[in-house]
N, C-alpha and C. Protein backbone atom coordinates (compact mmCIF):
# COMPACT_ATOMS: atom_id res chain seq x y z
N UNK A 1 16.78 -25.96 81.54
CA UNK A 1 17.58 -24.75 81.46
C UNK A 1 18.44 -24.81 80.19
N UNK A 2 18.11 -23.25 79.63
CA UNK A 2 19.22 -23.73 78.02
C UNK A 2 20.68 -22.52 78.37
N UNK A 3 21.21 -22.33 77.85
CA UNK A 3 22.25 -21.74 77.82
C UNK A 3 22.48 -20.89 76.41
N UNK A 4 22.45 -19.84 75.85
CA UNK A 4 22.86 -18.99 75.29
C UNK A 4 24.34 -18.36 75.16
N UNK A 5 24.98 -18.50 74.23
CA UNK A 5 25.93 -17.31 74.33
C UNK A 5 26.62 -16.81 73.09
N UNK A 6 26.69 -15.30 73.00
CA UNK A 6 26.16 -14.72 71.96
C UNK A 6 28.31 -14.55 71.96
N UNK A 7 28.25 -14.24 70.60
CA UNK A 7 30.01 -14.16 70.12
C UNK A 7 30.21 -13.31 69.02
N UNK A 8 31.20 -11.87 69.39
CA UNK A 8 31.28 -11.29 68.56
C UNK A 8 32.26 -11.49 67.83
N UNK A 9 32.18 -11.74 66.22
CA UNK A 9 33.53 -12.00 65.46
C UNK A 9 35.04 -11.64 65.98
N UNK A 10 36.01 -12.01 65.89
CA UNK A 10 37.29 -11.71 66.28
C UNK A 10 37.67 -10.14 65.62
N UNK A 11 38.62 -9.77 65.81
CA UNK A 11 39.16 -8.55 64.68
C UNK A 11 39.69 -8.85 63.30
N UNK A 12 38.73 -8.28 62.88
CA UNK A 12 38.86 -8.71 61.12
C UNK A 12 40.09 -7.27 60.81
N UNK A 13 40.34 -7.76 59.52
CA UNK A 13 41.07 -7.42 58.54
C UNK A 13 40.32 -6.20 57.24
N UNK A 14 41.16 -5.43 56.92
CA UNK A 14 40.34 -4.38 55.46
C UNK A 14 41.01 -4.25 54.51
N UNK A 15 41.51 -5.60 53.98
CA UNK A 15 41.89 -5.73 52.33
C UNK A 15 41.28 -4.96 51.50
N UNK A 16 42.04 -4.43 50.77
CA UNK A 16 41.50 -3.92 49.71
C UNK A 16 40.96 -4.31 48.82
N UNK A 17 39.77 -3.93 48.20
CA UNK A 17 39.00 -4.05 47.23
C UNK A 17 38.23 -5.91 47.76
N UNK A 18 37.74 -5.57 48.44
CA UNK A 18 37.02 -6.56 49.22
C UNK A 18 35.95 -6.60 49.93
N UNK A 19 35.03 -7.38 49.30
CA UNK A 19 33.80 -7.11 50.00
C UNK A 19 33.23 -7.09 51.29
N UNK A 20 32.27 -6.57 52.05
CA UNK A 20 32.40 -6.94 53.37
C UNK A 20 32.12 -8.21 54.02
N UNK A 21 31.36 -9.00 53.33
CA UNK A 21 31.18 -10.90 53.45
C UNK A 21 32.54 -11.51 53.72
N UNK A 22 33.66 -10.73 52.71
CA UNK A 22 34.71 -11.86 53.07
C UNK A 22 35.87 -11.33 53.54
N UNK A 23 35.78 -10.34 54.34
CA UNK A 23 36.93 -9.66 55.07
C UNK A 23 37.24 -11.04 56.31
N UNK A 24 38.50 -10.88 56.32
CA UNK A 24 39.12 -12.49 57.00
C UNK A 24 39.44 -11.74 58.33
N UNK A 25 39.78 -12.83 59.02
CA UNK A 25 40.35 -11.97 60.65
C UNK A 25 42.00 -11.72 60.46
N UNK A 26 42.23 -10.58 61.17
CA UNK A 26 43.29 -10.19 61.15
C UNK A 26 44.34 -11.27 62.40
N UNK A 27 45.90 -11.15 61.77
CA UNK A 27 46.04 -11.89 63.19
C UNK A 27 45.81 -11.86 64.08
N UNK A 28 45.96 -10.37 65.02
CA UNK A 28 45.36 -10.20 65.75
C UNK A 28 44.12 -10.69 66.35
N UNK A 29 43.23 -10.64 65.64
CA UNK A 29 41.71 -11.77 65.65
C UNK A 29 41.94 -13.07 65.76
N UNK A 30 43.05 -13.57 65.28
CA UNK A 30 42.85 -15.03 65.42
C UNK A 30 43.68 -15.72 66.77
N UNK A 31 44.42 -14.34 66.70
CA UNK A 31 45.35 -14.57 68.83
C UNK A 31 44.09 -14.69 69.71
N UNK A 32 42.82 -13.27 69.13
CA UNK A 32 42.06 -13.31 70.08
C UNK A 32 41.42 -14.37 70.37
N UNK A 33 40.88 -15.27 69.09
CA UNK A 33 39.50 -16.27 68.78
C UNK A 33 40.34 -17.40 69.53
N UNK A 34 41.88 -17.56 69.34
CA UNK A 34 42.64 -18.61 70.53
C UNK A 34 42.30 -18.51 71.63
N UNK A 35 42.68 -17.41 72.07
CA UNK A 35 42.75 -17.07 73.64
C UNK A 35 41.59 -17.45 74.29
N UNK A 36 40.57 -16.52 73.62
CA UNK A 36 39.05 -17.32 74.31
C UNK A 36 38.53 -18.68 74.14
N UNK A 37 38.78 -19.00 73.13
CA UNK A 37 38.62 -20.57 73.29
C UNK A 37 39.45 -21.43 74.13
N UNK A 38 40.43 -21.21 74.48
CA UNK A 38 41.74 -21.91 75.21
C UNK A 38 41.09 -21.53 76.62
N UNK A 39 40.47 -20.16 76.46
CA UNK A 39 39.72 -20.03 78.11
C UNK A 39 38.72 -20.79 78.52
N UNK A 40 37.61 -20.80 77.20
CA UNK A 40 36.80 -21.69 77.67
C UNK A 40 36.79 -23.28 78.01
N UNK A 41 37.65 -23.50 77.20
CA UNK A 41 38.19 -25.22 77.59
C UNK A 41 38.58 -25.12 78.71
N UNK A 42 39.50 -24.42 79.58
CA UNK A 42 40.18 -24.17 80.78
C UNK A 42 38.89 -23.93 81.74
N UNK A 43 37.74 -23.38 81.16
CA UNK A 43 36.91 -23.00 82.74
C UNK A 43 36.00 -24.08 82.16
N UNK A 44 35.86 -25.06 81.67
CA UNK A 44 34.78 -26.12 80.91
C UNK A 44 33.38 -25.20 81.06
N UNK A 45 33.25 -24.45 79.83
CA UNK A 45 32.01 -24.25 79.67
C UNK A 45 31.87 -24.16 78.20
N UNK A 46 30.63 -25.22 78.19
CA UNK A 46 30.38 -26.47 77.64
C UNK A 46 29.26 -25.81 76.83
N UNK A 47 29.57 -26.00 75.52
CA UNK A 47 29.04 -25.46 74.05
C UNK A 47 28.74 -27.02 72.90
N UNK A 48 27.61 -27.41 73.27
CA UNK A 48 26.89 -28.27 72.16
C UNK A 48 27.27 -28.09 71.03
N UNK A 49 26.67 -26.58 70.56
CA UNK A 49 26.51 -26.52 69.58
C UNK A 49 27.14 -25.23 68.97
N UNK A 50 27.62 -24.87 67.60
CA UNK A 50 28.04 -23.88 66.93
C UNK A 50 27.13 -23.27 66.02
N UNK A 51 26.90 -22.07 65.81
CA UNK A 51 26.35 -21.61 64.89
C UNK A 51 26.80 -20.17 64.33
N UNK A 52 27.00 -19.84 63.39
CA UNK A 52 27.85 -18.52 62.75
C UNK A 52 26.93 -17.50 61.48
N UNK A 53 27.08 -16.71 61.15
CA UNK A 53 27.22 -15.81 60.38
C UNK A 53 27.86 -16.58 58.87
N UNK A 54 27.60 -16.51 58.22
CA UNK A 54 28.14 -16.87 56.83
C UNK A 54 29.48 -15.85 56.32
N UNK A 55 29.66 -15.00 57.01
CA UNK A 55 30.69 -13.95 56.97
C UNK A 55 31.57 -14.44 57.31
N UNK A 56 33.17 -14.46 56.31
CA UNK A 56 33.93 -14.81 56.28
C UNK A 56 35.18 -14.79 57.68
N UNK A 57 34.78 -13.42 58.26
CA UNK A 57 35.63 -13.37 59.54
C UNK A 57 34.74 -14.02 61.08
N UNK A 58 33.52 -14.03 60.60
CA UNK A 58 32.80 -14.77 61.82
C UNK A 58 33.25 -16.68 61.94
N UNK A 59 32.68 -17.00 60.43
CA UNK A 59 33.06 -18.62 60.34
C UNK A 59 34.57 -18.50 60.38
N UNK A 60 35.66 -17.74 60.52
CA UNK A 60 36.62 -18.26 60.61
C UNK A 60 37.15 -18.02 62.45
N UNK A 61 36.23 -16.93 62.98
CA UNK A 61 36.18 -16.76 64.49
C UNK A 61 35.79 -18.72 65.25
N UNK A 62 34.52 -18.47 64.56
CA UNK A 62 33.47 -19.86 64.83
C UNK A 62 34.61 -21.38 64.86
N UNK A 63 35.27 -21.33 63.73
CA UNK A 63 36.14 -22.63 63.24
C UNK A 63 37.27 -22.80 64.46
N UNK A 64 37.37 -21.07 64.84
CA UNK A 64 38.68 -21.79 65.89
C UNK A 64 38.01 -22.31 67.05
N UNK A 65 37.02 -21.78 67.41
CA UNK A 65 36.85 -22.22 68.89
C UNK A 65 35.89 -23.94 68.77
N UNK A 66 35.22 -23.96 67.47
CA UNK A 66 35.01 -25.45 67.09
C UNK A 66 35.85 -26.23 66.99
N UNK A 67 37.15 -25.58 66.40
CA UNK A 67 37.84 -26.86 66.36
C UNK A 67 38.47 -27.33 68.10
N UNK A 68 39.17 -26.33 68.85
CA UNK A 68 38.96 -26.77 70.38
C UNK A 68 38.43 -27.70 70.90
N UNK A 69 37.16 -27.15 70.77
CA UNK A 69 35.78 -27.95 70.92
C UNK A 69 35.26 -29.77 70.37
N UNK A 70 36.29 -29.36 69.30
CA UNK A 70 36.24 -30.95 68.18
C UNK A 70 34.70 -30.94 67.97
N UNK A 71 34.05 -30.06 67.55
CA UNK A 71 32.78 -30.37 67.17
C UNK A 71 32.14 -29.27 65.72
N UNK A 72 31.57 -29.78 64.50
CA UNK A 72 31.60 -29.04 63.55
C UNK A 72 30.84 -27.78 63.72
N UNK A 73 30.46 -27.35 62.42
CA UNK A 73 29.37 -25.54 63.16
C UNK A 73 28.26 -25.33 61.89
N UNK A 74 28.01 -24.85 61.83
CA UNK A 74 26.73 -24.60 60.84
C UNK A 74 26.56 -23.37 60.68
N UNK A 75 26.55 -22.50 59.23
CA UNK A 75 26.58 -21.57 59.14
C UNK A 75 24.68 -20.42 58.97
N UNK A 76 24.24 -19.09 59.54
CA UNK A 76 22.84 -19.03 59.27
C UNK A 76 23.12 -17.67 58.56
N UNK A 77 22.55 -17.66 57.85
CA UNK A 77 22.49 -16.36 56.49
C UNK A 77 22.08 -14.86 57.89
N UNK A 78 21.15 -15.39 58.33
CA UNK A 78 20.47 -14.30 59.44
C UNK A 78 21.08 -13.88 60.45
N UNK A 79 22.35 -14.22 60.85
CA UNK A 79 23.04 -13.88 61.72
C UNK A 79 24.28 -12.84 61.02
N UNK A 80 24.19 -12.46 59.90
CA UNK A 80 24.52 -11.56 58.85
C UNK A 80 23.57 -10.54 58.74
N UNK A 81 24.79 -9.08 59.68
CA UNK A 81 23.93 -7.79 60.03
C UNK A 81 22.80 -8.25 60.81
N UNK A 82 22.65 -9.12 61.74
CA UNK A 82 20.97 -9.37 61.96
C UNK A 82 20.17 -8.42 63.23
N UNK A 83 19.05 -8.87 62.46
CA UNK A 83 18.06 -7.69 63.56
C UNK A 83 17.66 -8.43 64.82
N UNK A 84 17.04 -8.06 65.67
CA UNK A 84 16.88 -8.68 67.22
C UNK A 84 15.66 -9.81 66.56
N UNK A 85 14.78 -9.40 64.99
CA UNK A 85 13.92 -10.72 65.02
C UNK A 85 14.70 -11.79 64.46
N UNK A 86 15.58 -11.40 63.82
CA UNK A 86 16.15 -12.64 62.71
C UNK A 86 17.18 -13.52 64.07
N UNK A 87 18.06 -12.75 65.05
CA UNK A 87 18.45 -13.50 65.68
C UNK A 87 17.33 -14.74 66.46
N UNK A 88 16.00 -13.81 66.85
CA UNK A 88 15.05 -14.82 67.22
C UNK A 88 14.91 -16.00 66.88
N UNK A 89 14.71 -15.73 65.43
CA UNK A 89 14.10 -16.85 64.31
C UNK A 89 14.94 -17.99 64.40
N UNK A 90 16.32 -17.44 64.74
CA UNK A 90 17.47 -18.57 64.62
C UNK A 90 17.49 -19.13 65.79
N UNK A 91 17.32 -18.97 66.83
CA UNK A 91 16.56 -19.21 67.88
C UNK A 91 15.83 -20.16 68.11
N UNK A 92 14.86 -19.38 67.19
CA UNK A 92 13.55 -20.55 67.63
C UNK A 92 13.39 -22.04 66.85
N UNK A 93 14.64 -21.85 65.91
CA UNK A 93 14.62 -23.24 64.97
C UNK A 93 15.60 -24.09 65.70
N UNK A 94 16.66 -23.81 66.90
CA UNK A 94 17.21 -24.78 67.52
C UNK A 94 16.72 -25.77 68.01
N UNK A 95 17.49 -27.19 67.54
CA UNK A 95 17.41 -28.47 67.88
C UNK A 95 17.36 -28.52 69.89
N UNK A 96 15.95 -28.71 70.05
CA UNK A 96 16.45 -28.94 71.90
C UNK A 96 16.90 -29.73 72.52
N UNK A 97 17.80 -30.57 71.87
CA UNK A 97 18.72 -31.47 72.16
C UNK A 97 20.00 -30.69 72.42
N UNK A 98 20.09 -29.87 72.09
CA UNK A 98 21.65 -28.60 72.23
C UNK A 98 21.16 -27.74 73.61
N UNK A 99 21.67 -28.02 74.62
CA UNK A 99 21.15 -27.45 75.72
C UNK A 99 22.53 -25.89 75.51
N UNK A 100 23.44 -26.44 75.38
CA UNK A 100 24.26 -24.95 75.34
C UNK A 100 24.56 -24.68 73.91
N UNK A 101 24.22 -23.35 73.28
CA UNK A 101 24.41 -22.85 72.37
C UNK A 101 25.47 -21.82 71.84
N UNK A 102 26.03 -21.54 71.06
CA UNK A 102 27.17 -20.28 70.44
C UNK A 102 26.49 -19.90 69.41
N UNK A 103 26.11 -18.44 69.37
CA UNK A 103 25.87 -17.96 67.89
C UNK A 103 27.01 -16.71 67.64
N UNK A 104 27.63 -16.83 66.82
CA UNK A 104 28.05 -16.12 66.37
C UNK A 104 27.87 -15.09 65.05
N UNK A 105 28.18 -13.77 65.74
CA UNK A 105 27.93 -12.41 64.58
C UNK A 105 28.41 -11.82 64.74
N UNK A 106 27.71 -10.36 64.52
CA UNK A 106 28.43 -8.81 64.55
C UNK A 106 28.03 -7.93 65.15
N UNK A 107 28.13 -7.02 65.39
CA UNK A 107 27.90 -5.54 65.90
C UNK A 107 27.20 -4.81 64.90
N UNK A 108 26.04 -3.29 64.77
CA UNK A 108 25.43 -4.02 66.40
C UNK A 108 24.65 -4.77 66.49
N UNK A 109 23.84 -5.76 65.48
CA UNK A 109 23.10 -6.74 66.05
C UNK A 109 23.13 -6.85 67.22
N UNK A 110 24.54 -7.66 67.49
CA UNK A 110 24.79 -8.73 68.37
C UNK A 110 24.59 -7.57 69.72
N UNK A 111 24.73 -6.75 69.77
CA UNK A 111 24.62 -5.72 71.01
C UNK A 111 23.46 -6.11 71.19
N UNK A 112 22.55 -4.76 70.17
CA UNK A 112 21.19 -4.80 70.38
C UNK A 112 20.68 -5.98 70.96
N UNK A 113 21.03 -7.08 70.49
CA UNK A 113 19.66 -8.42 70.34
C UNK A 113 20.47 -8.49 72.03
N UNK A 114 22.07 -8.94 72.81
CA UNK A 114 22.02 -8.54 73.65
C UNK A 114 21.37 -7.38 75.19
N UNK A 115 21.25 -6.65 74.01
CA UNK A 115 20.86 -5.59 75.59
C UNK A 115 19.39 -5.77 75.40
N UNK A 116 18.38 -6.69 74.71
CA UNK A 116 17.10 -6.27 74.55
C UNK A 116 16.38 -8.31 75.89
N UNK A 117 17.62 -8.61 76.36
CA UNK A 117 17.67 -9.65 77.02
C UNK A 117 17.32 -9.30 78.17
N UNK A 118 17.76 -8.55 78.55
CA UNK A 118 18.10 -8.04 79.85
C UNK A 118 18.50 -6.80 80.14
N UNK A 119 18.45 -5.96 81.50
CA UNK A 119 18.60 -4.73 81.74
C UNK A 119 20.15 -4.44 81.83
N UNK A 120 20.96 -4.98 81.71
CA UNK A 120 22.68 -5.27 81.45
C UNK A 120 22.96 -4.72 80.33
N UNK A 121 23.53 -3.43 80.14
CA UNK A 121 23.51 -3.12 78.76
C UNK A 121 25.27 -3.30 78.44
N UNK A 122 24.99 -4.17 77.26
CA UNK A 122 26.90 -4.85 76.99
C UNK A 122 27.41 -4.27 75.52
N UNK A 123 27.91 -3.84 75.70
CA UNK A 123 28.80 -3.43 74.16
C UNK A 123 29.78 -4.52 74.06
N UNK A 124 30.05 -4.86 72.50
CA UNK A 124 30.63 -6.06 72.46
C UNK A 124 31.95 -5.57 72.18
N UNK A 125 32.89 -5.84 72.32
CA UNK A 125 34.22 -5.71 71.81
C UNK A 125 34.38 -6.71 71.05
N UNK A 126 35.29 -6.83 69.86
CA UNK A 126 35.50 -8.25 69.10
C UNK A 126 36.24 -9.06 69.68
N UNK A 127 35.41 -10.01 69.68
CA UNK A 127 35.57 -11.24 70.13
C UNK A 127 35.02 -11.18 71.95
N UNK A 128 34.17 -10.38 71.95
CA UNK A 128 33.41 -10.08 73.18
C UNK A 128 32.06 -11.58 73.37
N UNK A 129 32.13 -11.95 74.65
CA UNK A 129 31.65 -13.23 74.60
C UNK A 129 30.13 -12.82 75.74
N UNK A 130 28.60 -12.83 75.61
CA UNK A 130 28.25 -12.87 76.87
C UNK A 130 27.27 -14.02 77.09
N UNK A 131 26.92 -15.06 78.02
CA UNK A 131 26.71 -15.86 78.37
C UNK A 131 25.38 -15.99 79.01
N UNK A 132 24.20 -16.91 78.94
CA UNK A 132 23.01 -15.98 79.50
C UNK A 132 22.39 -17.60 80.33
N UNK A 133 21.60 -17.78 80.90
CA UNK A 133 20.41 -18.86 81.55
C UNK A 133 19.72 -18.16 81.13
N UNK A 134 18.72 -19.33 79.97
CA UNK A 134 17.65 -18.97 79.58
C UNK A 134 16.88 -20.45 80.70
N UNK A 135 15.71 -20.05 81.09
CA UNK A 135 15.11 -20.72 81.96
C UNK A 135 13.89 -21.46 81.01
N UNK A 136 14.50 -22.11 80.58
CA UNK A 136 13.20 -22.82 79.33
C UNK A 136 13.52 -24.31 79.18
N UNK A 137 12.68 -24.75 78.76
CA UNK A 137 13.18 -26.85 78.22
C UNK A 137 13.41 -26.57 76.87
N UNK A 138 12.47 -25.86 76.28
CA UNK A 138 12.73 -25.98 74.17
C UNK A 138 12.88 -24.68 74.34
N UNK A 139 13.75 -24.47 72.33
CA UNK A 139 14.38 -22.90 72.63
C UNK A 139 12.67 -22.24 72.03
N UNK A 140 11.99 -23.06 71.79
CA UNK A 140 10.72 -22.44 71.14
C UNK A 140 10.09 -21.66 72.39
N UNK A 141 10.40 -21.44 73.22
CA UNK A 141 9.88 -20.84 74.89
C UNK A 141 10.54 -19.68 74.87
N UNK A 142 11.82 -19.70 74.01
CA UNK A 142 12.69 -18.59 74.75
C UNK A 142 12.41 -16.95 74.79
N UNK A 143 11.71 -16.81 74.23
CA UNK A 143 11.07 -15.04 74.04
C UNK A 143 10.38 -14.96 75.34
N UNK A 144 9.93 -15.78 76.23
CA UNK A 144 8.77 -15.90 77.16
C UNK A 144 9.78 -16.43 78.31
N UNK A 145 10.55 -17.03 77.79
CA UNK A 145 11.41 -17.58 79.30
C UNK A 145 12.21 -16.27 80.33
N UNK A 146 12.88 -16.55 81.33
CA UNK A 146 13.32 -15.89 82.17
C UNK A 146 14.98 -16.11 81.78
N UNK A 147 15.43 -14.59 81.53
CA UNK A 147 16.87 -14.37 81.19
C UNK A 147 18.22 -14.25 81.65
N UNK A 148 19.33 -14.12 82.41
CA UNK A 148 20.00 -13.86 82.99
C UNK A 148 21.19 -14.53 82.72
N UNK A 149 21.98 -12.87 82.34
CA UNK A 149 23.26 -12.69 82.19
C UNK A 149 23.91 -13.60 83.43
N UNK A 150 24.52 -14.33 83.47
CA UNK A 150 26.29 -15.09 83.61
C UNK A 150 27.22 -14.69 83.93
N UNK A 151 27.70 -13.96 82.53
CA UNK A 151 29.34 -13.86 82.23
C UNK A 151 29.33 -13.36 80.91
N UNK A 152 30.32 -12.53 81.51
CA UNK A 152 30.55 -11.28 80.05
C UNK A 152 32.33 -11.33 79.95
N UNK A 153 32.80 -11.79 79.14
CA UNK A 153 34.39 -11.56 78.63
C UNK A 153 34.82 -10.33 77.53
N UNK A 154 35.84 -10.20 77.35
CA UNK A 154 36.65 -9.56 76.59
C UNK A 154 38.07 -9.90 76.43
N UNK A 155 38.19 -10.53 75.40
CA UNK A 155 39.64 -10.70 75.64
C UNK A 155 41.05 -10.03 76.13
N UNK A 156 40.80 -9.14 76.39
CA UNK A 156 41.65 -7.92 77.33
C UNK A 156 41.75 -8.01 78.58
N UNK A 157 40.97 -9.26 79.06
CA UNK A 157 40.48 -8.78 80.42
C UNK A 157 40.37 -10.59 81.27
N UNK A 158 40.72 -11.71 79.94
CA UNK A 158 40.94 -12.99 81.20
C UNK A 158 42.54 -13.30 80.55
């Protein structure tokens, strides 16, 4: 059994004259990217591994709840704007030694590639967290494995 769970960047920031790669999180975003991480340590659910968006407000979403975690993160170009295949792809290159996973991105990817899991249709709020059992041994199964939603957060709401 692997574990999935998909993470929408915190609430970023719209500096001016700034590209959209490196818009940073607003404080606000970074109360949020606390809060949920401080939750998840509190309910121990247990994240191997990190993986992010190369986008400046995602890896800095990603960094807080890694550092919690005390474990580093790795950034994937494809999780930038990504489509339901590119999230795949990233997917299917996980180490199956990482039984629980975090990827972190954006909207709507992160919807789409969400609601195309399962009949649960989730809109993400930032820093919207949803959690899945993928029923597989390697993530190379996972398009074919059996899906099911968990747990869906919002930071508004634990």
């Amino acid at each position: 059994m692997k574990t999935l769970i998909l993470i929408r960047h915190a609430k970023s920031d719209w500096p001016e004259n700034t590209e959209d790669l490196d818009r940073p999180l607003a404080q606000s975003g970074i109360n949020e990217a606390e809060k949920m991480a401080k939750y998840f340590l509190d309910k121990e659910i247990k994240i191997d591994y990190f993986l992010a968006s190369p986008a400046t407000r995602t890896v800095e979403t990603c960094e807080i709840f890694s550092k919690h975690y005390e474990k580093s993160f790795e950034t994937a170009e494809k999780l930038y704007h990504p489509s339901e295949k590119n999230v795949l792809s990233v997917i299917f290159s996980l180490d199956d030694e990482n039984d629980s996973v975090a990827l972190f991105s954006h909207n709507n990817g992160i919807s789409n590639f969400a609601n195309s899991l399962t009949d649960e249709i989730i809109h993400f709020p930032t820093c919207g967290v949803a959690i899945y059992n993928i029923d597989c041994e390697q993530w190379s199964e996972f398009e074919n494995a059996s899906k099911k939603i968990v747990a869906f957060y919002k930071p508004n709401s634990i």
